[in-house]
N, C-alpha and C. Protein backbone atom coordinates (compact mmCIF):
# COMPACT_ATOMS: atom_id res chain seq x y z
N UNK A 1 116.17 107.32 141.03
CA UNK A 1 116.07 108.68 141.50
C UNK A 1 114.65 109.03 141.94
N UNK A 2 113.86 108.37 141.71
CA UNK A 2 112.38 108.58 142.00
C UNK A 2 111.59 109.35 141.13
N UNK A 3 111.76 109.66 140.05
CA UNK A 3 111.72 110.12 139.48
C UNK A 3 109.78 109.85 138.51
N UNK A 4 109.36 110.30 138.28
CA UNK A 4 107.97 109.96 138.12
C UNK A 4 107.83 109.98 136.44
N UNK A 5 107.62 109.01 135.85
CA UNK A 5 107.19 109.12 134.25
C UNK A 5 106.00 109.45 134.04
N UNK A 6 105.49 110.67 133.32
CA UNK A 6 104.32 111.00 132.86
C UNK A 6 104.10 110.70 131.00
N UNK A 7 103.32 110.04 130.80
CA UNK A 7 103.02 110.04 129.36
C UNK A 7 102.79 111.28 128.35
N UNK A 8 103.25 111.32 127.31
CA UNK A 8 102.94 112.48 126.55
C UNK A 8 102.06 112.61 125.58
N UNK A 9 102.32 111.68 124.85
CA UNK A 9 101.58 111.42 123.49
C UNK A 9 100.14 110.23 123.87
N UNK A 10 99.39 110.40 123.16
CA UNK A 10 97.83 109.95 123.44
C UNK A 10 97.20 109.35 121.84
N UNK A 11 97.67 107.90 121.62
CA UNK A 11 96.95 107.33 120.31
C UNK A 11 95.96 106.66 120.79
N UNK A 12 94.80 106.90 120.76
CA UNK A 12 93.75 105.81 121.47
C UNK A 12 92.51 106.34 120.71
N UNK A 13 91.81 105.53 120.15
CA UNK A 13 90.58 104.88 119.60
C UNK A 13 89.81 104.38 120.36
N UNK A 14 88.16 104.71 120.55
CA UNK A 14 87.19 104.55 121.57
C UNK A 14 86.98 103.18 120.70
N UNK A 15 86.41 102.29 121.79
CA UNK A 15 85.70 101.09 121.26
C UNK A 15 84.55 101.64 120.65
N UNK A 16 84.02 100.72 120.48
CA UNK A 16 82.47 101.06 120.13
C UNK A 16 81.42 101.08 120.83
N UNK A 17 81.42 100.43 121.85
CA UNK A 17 80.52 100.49 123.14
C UNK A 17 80.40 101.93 124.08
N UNK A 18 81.97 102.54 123.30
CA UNK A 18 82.52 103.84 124.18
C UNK A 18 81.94 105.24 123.57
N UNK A 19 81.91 104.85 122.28
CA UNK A 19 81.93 106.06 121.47
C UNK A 19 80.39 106.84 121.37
N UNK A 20 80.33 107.97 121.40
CA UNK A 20 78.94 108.54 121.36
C UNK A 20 78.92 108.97 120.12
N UNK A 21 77.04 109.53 119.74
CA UNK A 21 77.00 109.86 118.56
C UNK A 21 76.25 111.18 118.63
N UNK A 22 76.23 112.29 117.67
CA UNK A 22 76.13 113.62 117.93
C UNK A 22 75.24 113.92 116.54
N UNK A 23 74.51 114.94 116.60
CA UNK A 23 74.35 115.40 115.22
C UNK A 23 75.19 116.37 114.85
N UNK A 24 75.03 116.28 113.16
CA UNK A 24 76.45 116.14 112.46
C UNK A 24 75.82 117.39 111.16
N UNK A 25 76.10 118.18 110.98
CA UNK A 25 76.17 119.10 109.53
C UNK A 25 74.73 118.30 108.83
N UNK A 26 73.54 118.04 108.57
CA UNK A 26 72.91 117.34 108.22
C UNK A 26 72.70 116.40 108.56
N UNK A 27 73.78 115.64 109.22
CA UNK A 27 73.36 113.55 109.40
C UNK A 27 74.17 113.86 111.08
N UNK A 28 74.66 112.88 111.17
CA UNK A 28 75.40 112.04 112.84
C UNK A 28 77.01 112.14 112.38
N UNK A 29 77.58 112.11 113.53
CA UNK A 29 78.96 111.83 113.70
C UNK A 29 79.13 111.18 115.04
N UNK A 30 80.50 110.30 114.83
CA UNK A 30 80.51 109.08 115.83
C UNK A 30 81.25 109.93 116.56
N UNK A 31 81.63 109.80 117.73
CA UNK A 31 83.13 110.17 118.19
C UNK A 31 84.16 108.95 118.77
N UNK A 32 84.96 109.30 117.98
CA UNK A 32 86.01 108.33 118.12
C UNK A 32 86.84 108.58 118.99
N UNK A 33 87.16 110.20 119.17
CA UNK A 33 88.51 110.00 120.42
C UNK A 33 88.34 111.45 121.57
N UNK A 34 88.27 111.40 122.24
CA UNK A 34 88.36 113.04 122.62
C UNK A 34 89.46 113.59 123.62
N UNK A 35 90.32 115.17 123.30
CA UNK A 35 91.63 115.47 123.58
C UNK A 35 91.34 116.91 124.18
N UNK A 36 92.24 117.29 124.32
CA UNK A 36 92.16 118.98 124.95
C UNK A 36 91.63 119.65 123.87
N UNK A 37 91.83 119.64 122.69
CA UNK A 37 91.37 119.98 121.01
C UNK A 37 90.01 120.21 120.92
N UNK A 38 89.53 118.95 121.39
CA UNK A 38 87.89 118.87 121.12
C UNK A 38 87.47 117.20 121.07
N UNK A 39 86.42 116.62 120.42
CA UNK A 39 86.57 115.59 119.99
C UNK A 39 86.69 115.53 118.52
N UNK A 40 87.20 114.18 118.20
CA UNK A 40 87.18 114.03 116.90
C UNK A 40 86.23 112.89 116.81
N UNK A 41 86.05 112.86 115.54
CA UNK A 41 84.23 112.01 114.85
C UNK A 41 84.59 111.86 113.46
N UNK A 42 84.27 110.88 113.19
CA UNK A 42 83.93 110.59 112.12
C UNK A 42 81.99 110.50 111.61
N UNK A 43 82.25 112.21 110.32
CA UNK A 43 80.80 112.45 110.08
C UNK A 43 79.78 111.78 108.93
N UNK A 44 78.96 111.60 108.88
CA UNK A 44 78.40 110.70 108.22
C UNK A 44 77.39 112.08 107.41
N UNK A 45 77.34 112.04 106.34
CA UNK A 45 76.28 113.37 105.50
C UNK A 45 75.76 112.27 104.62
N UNK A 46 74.06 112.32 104.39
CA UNK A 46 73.13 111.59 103.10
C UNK A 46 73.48 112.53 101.86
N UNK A 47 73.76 111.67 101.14
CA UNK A 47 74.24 112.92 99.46
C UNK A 47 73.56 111.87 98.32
N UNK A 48 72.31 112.15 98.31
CA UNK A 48 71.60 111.81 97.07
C UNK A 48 71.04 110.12 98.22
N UNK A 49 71.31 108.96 97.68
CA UNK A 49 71.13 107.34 97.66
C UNK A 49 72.34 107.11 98.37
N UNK A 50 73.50 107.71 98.63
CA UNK A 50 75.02 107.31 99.51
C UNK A 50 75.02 108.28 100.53
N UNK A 51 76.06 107.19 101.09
CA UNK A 51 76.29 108.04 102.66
C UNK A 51 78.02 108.85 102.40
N UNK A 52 78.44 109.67 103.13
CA UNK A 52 79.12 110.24 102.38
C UNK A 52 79.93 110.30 103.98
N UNK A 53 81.00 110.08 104.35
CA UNK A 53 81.89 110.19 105.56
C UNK A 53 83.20 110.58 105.21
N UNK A 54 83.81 111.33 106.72
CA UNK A 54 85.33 112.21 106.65
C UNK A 54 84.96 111.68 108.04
N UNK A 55 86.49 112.59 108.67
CA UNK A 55 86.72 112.48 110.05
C UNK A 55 86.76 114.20 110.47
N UNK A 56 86.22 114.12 111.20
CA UNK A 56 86.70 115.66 111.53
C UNK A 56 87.10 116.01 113.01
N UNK A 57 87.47 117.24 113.28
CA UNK A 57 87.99 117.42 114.63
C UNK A 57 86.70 118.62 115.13
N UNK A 58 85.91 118.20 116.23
CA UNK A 58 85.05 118.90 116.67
C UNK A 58 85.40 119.91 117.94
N UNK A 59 85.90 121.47 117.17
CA UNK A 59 86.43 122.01 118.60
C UNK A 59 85.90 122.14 119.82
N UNK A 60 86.19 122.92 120.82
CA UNK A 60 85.94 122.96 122.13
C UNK A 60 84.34 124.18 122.30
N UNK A 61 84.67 125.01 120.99
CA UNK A 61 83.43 125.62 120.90
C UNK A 61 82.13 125.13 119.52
N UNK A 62 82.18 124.04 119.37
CA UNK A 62 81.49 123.27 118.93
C UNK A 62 81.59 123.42 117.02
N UNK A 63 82.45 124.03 116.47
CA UNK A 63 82.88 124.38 114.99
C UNK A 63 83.60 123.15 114.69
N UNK A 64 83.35 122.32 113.13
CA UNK A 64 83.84 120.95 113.37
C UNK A 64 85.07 122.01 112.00
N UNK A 65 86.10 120.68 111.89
CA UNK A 65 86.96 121.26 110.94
C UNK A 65 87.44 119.87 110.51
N UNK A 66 87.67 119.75 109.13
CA UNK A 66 88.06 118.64 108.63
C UNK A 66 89.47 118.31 108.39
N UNK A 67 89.60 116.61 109.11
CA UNK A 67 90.77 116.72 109.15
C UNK A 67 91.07 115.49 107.94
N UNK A 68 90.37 114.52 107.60
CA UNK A 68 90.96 113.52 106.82
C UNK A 68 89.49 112.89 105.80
N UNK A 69 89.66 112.36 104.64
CA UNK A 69 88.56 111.51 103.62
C UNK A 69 88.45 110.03 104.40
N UNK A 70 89.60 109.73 105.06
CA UNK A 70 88.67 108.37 105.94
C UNK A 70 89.56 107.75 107.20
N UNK A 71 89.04 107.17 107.40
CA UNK A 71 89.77 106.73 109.06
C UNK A 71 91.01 106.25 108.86
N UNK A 72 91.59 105.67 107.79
CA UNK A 72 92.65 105.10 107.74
C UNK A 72 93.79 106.34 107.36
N UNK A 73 93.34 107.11 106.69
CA UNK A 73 94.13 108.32 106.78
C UNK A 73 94.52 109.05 108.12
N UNK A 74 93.25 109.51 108.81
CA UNK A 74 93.28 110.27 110.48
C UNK A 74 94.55 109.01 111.03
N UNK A 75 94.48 107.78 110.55
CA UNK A 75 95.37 107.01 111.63
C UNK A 75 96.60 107.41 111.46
N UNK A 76 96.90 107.21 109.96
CA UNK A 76 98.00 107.73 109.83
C UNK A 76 98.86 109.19 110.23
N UNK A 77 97.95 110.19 110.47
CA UNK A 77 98.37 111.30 110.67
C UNK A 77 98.25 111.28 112.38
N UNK A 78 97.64 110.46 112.90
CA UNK A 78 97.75 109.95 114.41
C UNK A 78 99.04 109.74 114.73
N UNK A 79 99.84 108.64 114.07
CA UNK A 79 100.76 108.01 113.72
C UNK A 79 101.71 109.25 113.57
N UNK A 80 101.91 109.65 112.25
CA UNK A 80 102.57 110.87 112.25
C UNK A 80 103.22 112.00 113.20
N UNK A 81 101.85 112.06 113.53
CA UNK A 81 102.15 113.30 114.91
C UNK A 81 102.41 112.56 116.52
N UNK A 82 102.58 111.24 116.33
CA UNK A 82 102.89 110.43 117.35
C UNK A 82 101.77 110.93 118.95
N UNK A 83 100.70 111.45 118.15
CA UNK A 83 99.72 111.11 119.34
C UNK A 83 99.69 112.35 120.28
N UNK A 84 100.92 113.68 119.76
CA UNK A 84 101.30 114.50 120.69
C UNK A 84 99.95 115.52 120.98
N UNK A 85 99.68 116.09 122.27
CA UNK A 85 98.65 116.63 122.67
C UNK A 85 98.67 117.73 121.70
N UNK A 86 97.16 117.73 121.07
CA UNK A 86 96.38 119.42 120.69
C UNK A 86 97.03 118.92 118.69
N UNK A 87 97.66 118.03 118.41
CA UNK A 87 98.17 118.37 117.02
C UNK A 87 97.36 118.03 115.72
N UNK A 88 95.82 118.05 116.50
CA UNK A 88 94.94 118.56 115.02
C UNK A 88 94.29 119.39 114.97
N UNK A 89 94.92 120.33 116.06
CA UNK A 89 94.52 121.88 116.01
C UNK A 89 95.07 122.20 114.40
N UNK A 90 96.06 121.83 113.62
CA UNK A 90 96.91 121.85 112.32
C UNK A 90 96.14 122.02 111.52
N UNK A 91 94.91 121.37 111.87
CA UNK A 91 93.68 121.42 110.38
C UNK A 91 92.42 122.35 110.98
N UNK A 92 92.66 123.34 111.42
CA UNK A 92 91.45 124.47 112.19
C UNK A 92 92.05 125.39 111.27
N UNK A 93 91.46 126.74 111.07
CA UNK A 93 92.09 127.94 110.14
C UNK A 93 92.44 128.47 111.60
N UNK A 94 92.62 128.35 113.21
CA UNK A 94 93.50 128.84 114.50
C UNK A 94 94.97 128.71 113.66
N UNK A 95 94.99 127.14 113.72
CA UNK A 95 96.31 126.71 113.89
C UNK A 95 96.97 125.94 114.84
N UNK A 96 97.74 125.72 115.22
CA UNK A 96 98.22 125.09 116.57
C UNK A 96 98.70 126.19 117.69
N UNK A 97 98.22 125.55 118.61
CA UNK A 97 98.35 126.49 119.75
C UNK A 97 99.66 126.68 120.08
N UNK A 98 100.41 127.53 121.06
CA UNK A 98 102.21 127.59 121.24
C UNK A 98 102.72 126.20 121.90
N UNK A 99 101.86 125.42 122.95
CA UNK A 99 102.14 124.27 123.58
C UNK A 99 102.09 122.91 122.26
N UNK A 100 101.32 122.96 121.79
CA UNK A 100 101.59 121.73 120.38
C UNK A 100 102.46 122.07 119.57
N UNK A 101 102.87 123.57 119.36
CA UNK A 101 104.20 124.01 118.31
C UNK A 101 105.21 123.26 119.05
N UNK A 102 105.24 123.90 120.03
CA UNK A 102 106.70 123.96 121.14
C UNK A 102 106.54 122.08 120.75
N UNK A 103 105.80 121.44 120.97
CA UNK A 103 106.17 119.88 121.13
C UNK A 103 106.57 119.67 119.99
N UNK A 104 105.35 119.50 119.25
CA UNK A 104 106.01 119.14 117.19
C UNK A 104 107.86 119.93 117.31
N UNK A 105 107.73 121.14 117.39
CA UNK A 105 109.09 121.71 116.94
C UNK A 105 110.28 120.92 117.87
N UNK A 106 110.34 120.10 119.25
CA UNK A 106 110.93 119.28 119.60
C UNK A 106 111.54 118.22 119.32
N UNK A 107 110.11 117.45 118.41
CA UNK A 107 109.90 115.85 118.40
C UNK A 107 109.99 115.89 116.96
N UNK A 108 109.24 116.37 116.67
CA UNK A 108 108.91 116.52 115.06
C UNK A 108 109.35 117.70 113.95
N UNK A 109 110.40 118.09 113.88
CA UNK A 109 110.18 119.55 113.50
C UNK A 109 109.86 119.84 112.07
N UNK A 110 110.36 118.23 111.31
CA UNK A 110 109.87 118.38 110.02
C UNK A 110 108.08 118.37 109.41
N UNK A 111 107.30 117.63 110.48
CA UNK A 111 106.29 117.44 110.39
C UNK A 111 105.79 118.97 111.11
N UNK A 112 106.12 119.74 112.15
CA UNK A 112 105.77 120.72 112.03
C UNK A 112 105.43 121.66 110.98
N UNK A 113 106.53 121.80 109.71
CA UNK A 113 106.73 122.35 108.81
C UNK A 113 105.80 122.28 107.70
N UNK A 114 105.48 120.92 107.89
CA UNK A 114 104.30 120.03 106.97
C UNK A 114 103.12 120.76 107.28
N UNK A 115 102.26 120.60 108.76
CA UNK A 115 101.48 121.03 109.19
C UNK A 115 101.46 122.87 108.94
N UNK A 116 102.43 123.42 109.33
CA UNK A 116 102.57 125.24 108.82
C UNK A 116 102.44 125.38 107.51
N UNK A 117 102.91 124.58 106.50
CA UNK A 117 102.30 124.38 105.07
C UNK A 117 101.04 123.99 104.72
N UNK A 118 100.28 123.31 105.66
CA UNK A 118 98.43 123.14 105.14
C UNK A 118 98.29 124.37 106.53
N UNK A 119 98.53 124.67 106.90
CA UNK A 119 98.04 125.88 107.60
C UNK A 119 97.59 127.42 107.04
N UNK A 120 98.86 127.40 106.00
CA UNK A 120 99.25 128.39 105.39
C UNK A 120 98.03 128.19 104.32
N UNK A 121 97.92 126.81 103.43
CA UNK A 121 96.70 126.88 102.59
C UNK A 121 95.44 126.70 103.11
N UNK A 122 95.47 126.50 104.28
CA UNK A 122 93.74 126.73 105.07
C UNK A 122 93.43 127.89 104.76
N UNK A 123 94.43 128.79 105.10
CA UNK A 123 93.67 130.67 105.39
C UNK A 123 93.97 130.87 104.07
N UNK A 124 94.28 130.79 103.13
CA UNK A 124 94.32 131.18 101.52
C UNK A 124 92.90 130.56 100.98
N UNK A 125 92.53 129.45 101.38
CA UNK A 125 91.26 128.98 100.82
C UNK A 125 90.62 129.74 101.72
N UNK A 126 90.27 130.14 103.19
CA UNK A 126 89.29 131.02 103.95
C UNK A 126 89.73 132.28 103.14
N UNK A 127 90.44 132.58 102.75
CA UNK A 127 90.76 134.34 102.38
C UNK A 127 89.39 134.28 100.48
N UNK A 128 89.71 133.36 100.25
CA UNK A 128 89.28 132.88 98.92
C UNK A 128 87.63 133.15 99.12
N UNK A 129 87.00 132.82 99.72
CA UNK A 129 86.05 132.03 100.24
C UNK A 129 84.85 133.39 100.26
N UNK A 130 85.80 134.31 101.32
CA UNK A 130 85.27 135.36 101.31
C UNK A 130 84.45 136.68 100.78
């Protein structure tokens, strides 16, 4: 039919030759991938004699938000969300935007549910905080 396939979902990991490095909350962060979201990095903080690293998602207006304790986790939740555009907006106190709902609630709807449940305890710890 002629019909044209466009890709949806986006799992991709920068090499290392690819990846840039930024300053980071105190120390550097790598960036590992970057999406409509922002980039994501994995941050590196000095805490005493150790180096201390997460991954985080660095938004579009430069506020980082944490999404995982180490890379093998972020993969998994890569994995999880099958790569679909914008879906670690989930770990921002925003939330996910209506275009990453609308997909998760398609593809994923149980993992949506997952994600609206640490959503829900993001803004209870920001309400806390206050």
């Amino acid at each position: 039919m002629g019909a044209e396939e466009k890709p949806l979902g986006h799992m991709r990991i920068m090499r290392l030759g690819e990846a840039s490095v930024m300053p980071f909350l105190g120390g550097i962060a790598v960036v590992i991938d970057e999406s409509p979201a922002g980039m994501v990095c994995i941050g590196f903080k000095k805490k005493g004699d150790a180096t201390e690293s997460a991954v985080y998602l660095r938004d579009n207006a430069g506020r980082y938000h944490f999404i995982s304790t180490t890379f093998t986790n972020y993969f998994r939740l890569l994995l999880a969300h099958i790569g679909l555009p914008r879906w670690q907006l989930a770990f921002t106190p925003h939330g996910l935007d209506p275009l990453a709902r609308q997909w998760l609630a398609f593809f994923l709807p149980d993992r949506l549910k997952m994600d609206e449940e640490v959503m829900v305890r993001g803004e209870e710890e920001e309400r806390r905080k206050k």
